[in-house]
PDB file of N, CA and C in Angstrom:
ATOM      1  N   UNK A   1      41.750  -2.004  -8.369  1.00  0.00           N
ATOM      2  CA  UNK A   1      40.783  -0.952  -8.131  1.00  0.00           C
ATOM      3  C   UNK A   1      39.358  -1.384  -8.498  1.00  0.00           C
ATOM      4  N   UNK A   2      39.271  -2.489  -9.714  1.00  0.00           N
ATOM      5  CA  UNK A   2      38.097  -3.018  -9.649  1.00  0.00           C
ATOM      6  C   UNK A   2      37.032  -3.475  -8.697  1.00  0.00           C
ATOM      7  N   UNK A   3      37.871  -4.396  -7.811  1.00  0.00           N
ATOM      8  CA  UNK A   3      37.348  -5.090  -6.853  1.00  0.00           C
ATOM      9  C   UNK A   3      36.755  -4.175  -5.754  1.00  0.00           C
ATOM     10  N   UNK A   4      37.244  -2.910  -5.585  1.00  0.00           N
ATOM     11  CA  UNK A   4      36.697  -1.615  -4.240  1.00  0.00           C
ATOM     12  C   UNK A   4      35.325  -1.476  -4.800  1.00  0.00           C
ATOM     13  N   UNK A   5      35.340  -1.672  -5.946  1.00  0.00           N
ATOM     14  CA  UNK A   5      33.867  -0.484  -6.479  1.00  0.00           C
ATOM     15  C   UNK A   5      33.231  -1.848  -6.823  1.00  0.00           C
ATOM     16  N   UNK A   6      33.454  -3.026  -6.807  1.00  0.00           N
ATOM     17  CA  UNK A   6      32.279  -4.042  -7.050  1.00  0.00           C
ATOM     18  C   UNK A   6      31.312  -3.822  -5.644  1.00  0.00           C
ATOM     19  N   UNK A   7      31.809  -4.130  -4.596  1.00  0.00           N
ATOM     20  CA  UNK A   7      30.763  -4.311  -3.234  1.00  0.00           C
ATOM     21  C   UNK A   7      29.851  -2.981  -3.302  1.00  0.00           C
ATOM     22  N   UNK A   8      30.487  -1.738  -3.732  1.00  0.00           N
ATOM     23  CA  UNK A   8      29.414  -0.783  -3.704  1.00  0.00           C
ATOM     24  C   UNK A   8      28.414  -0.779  -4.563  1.00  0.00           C
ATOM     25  N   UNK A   9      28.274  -1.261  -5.526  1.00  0.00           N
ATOM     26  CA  UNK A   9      27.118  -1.789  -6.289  1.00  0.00           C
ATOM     27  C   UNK A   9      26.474  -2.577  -5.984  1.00  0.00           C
ATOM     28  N   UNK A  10      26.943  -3.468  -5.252  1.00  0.00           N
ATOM     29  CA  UNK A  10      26.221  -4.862  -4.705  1.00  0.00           C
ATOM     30  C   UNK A  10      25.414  -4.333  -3.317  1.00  0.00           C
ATOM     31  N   UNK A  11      25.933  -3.087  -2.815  1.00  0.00           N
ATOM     32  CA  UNK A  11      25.055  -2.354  -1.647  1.00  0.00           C
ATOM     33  C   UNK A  11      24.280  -1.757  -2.297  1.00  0.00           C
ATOM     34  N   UNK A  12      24.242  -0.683  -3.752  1.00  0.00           N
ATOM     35  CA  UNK A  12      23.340  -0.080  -4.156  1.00  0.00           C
ATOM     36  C   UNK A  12      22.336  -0.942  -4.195  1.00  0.00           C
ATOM     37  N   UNK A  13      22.102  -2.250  -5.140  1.00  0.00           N
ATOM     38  CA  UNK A  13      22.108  -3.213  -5.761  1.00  0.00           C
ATOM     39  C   UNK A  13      20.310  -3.731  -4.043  1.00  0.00           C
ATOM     40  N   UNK A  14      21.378  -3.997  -3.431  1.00  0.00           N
ATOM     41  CA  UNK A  14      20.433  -4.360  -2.106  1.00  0.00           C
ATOM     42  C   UNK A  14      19.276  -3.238  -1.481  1.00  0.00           C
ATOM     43  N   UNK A  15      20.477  -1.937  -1.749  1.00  0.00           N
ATOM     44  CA  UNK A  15      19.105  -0.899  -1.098  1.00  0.00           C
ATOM     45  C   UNK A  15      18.008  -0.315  -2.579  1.00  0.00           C
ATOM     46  N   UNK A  16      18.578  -0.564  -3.712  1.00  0.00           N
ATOM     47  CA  UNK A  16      17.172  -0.630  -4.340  1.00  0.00           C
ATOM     48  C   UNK A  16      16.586  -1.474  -4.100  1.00  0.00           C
ATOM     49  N   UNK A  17      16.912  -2.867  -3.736  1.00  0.00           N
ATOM     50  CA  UNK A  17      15.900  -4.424  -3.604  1.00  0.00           C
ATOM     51  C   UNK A  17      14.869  -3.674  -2.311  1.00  0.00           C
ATOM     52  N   UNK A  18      15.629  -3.243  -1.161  1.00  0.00           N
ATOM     53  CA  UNK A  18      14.673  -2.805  -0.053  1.00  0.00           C
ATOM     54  C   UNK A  18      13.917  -1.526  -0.023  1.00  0.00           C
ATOM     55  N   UNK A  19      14.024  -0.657  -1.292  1.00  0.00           N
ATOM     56  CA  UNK A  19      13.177   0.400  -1.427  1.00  0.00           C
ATOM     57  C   UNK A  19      11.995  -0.245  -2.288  1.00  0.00           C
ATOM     58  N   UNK A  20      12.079  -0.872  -2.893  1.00  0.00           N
ATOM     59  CA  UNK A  20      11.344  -1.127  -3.746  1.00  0.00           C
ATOM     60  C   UNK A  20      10.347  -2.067  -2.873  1.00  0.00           C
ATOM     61  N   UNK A  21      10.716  -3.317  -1.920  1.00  0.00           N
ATOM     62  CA  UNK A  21       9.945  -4.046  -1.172  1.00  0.00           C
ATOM     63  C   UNK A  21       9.316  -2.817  -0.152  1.00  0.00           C
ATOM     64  N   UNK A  22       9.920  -2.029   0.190  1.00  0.00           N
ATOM     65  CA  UNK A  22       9.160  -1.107   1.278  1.00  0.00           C
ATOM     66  C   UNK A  22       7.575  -0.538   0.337  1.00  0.00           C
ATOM     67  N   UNK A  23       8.475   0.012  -0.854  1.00  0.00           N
ATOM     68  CA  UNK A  23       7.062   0.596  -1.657  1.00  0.00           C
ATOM     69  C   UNK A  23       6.088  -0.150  -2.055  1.00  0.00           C
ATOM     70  N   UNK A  24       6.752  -1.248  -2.169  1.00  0.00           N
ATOM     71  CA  UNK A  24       5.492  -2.425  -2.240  1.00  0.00           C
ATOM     72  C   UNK A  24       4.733  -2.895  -1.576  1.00  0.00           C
ATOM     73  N   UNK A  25       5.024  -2.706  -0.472  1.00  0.00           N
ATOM     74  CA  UNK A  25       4.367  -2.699   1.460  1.00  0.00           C
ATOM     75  C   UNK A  25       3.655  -1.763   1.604  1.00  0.00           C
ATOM     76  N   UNK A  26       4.140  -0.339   1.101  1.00  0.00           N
ATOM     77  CA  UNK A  26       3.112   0.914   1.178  1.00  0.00           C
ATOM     78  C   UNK A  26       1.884   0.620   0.611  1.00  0.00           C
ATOM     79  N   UNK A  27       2.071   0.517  -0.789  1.00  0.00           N
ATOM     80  CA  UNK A  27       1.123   0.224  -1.713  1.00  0.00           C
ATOM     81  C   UNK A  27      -0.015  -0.473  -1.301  1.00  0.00           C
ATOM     82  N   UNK A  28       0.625  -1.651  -0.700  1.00  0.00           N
ATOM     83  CA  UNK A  28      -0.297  -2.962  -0.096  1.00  0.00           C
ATOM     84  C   UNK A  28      -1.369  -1.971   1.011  1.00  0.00           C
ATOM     85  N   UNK A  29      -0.893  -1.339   1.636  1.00  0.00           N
ATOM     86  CA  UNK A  29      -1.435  -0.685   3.065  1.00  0.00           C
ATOM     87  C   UNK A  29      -2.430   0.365   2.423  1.00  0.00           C
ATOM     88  N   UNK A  30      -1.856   1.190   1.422  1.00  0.00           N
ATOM     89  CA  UNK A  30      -2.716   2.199   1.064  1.00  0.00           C
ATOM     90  C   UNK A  30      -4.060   1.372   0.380  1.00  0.00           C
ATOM     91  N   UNK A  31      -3.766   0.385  -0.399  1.00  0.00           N
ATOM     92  CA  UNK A  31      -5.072  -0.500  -0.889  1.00  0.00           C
ATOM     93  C   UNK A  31      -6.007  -0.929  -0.029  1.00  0.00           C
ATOM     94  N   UNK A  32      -5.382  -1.607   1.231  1.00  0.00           N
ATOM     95  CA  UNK A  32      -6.081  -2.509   2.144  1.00  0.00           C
ATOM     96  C   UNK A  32      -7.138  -1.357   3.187  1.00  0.00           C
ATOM     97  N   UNK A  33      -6.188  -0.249   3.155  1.00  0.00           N
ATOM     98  CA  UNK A  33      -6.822   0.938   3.942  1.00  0.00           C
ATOM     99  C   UNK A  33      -8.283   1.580   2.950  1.00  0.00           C
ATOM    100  N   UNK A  34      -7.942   1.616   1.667  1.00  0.00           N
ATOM    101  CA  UNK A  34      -9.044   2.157   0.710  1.00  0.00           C
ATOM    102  C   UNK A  34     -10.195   1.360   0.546  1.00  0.00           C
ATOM    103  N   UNK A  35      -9.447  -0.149   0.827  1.00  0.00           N
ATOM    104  CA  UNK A  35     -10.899  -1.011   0.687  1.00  0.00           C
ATOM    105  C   UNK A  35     -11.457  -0.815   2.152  1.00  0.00           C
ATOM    106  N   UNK A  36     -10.962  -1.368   2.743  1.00  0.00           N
ATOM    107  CA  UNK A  36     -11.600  -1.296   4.200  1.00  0.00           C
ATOM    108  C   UNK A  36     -12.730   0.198   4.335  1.00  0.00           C
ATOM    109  N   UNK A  37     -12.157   1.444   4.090  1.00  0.00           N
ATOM    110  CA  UNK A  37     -13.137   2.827   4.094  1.00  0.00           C
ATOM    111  C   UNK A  37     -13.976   2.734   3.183  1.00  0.00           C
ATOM    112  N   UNK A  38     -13.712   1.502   1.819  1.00  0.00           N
ATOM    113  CA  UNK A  38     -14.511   1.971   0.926  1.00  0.00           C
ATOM    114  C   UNK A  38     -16.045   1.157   1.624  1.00  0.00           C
ATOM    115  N   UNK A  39     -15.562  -0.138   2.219  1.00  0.00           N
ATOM    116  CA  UNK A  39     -16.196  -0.842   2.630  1.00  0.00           C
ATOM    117  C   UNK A  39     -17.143  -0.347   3.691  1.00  0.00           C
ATOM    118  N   UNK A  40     -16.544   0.279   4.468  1.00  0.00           N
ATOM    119  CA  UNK A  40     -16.848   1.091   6.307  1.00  0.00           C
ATOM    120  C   UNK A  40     -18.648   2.157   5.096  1.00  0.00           C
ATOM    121  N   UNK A  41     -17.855   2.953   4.196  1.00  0.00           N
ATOM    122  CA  UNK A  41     -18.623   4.101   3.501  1.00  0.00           C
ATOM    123  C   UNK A  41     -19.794   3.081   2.673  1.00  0.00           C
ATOM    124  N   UNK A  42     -19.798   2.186   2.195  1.00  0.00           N
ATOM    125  CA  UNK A  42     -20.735   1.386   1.722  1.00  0.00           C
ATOM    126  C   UNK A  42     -21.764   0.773   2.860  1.00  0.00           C
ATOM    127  N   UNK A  43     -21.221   0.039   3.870  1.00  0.00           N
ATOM    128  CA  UNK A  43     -22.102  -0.373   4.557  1.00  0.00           C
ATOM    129  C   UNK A  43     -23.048   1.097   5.449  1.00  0.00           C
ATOM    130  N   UNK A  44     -22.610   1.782   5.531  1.00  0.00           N
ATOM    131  CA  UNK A  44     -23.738   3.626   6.377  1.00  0.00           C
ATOM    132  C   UNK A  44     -24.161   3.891   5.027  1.00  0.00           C
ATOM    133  N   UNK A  45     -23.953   3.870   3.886  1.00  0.00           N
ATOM    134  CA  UNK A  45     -25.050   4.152   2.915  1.00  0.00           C
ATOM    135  C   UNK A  45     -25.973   3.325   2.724  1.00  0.00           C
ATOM    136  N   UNK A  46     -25.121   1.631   2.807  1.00  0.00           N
ATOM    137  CA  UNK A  46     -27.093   0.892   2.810  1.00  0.00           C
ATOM    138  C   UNK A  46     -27.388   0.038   3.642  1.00  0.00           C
ATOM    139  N   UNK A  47     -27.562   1.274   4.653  1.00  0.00           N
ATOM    140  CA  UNK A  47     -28.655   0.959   6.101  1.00  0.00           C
ATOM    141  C   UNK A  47     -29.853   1.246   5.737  1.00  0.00           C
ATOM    142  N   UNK A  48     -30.358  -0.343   6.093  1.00  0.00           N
ATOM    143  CA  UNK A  48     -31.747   0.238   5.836  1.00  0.00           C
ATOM    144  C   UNK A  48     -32.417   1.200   6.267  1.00  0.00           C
ATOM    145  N   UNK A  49     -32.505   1.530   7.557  1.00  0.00           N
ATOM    146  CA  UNK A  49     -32.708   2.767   8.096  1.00  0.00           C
ATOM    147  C   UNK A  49     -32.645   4.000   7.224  1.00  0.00           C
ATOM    148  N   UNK A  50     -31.215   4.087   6.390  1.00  0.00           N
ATOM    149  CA  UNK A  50     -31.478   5.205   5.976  1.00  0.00           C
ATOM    150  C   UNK A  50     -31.426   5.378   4.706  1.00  0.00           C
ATOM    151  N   UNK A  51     -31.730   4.162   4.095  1.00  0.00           N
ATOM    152  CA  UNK A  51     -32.792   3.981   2.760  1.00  0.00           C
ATOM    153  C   UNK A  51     -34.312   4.029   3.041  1.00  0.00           C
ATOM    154  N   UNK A  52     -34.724   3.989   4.097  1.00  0.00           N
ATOM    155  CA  UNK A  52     -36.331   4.095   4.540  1.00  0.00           C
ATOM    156  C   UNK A  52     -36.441   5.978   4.667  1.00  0.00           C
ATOM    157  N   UNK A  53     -35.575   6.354   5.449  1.00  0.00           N
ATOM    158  CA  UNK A  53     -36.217   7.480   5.316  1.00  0.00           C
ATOM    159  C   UNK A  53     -35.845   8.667   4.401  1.00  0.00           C
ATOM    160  N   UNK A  54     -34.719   7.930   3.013  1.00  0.00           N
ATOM    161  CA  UNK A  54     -35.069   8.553   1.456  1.00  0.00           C
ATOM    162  C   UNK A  54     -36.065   8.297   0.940  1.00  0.00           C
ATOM    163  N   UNK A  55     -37.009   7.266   0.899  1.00  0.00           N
ATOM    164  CA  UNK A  55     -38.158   6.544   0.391  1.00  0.00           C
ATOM    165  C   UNK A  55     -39.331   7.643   1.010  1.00  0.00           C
TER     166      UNK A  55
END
């Protein structure tokens, strides 16, 4: 009876390995997405253009 219930651990075992790589993929995307907007929102604030006509 041992041997039935080893492979099901060894499946748990795998689908935590692939939840965890998925969330780690999210993560990656939500960062790359925050820099990129943070980047997009930095460059329309310093246009010169429209630092000239705060001045």
């Amino acid at each position: 009876m041992e041997r039935i219930g080893r492979p099901l651990k060894n499946e748990q075992a795998a689908a935590a390995a692939e939840y965890a790589l998925l969330a780690g993929l999210i993560a990656l995307a939500i960062v790359a997405g925050a820099t990129a907007l943070g980047l997009a929102v930095n460059a329309k604030l310093m246009d010169p253009s429209l630092l000239a006509a705060l001045h």
